[in-house]
C-alpha atoms as a PDB file:
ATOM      1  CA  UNK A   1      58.631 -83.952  55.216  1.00  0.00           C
ATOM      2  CA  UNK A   2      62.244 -85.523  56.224  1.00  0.00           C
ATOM      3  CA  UNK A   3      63.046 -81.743  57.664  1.00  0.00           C
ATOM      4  CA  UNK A   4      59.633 -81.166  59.182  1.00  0.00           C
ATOM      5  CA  UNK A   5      60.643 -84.139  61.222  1.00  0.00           C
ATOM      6  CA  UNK A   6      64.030 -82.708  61.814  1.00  0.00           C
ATOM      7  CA  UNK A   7      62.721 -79.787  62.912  1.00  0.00           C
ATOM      8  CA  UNK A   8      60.256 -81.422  65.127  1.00  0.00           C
ATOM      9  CA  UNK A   9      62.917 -83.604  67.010  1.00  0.00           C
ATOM     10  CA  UNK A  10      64.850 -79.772  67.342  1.00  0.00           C
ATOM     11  CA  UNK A  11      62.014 -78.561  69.523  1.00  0.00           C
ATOM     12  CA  UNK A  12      61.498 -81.501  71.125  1.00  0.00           C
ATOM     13  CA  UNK A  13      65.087 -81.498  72.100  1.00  0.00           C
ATOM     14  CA  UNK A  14      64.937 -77.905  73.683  1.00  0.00           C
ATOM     15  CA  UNK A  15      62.091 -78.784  75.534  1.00  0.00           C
ATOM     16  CA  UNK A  16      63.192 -82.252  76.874  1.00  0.00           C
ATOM     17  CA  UNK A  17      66.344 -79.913  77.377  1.00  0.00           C
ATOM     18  CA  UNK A  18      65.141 -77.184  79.385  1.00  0.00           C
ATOM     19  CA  UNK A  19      62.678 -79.552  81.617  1.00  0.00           C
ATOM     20  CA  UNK A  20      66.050 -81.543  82.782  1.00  0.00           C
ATOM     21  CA  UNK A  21      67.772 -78.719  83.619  1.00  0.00           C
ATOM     22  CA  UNK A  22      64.848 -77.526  85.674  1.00  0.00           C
ATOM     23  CA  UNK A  23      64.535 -80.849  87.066  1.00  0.00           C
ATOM     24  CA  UNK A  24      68.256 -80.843  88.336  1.00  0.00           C
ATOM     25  CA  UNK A  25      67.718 -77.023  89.434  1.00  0.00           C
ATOM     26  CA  UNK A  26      65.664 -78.155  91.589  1.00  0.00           C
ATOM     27  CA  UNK A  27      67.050 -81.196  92.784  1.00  0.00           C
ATOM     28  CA  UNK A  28      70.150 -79.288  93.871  1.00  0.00           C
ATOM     29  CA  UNK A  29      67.939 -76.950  95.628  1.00  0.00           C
ATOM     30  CA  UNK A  30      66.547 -79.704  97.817  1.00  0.00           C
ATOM     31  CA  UNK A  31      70.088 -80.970  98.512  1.00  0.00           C
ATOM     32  CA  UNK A  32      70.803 -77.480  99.517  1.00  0.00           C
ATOM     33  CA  UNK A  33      68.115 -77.399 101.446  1.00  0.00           C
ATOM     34  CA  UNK A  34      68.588 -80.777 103.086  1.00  0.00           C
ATOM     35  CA  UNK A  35      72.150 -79.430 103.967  1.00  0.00           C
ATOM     36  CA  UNK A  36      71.602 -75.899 105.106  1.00  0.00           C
ATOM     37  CA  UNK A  37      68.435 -77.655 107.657  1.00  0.00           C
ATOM     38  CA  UNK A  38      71.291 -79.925 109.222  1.00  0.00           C
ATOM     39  CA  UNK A  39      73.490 -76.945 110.076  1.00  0.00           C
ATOM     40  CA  UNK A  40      70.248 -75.630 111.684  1.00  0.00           C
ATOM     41  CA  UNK A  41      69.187 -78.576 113.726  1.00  0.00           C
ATOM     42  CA  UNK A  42      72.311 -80.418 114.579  1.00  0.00           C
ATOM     43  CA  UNK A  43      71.483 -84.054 116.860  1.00  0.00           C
ATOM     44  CA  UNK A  44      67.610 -83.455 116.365  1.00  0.00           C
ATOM     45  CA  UNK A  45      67.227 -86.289 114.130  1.00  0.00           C
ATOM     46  CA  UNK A  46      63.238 -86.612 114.271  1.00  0.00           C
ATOM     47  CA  UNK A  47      63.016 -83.085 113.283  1.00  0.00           C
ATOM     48  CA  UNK A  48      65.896 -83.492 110.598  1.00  0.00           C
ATOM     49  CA  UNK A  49      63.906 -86.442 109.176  1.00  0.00           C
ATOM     50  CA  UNK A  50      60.596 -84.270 109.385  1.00  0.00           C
ATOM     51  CA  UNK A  51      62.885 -81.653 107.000  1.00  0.00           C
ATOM     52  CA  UNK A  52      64.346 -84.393 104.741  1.00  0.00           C
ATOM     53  CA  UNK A  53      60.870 -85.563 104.274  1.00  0.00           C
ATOM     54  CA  UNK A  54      59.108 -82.562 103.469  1.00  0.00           C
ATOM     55  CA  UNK A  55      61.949 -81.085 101.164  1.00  0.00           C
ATOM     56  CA  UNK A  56      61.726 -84.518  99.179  1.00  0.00           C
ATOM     57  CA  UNK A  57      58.136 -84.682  98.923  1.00  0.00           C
ATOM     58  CA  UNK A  58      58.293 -81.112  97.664  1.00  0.00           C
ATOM     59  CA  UNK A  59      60.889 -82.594  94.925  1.00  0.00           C
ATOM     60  CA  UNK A  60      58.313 -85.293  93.965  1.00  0.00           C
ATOM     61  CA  UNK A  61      55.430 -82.982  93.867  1.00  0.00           C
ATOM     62  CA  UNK A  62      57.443 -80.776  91.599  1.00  0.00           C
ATOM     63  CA  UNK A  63      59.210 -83.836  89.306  1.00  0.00           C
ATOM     64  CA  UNK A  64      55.922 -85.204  88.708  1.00  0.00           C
ATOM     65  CA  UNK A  65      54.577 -81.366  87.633  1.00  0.00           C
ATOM     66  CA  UNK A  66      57.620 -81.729  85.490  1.00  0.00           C
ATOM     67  CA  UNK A  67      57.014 -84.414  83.716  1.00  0.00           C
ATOM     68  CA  UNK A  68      53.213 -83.945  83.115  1.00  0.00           C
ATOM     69  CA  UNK A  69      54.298 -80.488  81.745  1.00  0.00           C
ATOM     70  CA  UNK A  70      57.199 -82.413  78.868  1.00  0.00           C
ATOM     71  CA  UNK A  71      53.863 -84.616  78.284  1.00  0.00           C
ATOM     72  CA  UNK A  72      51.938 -82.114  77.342  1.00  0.00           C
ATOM     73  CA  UNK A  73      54.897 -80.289  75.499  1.00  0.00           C
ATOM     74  CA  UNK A  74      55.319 -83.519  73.383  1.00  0.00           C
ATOM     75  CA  UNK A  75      51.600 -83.717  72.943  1.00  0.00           C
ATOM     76  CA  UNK A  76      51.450 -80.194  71.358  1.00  0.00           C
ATOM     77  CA  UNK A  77      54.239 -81.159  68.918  1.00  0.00           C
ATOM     78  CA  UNK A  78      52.805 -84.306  67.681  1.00  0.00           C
ATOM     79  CA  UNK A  79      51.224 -84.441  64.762  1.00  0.00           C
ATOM     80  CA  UNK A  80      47.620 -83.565  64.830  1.00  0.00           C
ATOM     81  CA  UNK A  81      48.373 -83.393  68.746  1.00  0.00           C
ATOM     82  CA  UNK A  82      48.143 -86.707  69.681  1.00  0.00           C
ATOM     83  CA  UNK A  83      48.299 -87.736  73.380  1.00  0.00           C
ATOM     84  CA  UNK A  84      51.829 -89.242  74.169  1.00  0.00           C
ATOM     85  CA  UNK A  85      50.381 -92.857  75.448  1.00  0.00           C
ATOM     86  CA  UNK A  86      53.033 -93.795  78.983  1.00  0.00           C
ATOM     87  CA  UNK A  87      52.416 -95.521  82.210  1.00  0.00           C
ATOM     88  CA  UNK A  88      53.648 -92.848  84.958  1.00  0.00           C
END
């Protein structure tokens, strides 16, 4: 039982593992992005903000598919598959 456990936590470890990683992936990617647009449109500042904006909601859009996704990864290594119960 005690290893079943261990094992458990393991895989639950990669995963939690792997979605961080992503998350930070892409995170860098939208301060890339955020970087590259202000070499691109230098003293525009209504069109920078319109960039910053839409690269960050992107981010959101894609941390909140994120962490639905290590949810249901959780969920599916629960015993008997029990919803994970958290306020988002």
């Amino acid at each position: 039982m005690a290893e079943q456990k261990e094992e458990q936590g393991s895989i639950q470890d990669q995963i939690l593992d792997m979605v961080q990683k992503s998350q930070e992936a892409i995170l860098d990617a939208s301060r890339r992005f955020t970087d590259t647009a202000s070499d691109l449109v230098p003293g525009n500042l209504e069109q920078m903000n319109k960039l910053i904006d839409s690269a960050f909601e992107l981010t959101e859009k894609v941390m909140k598919a994120q962490r639905d996704f290590a949810k249901q990864a959780l969920d599916a290594l629960s015993p008997g598959g029990e919803e994970t119960k958290s306020k988002a």
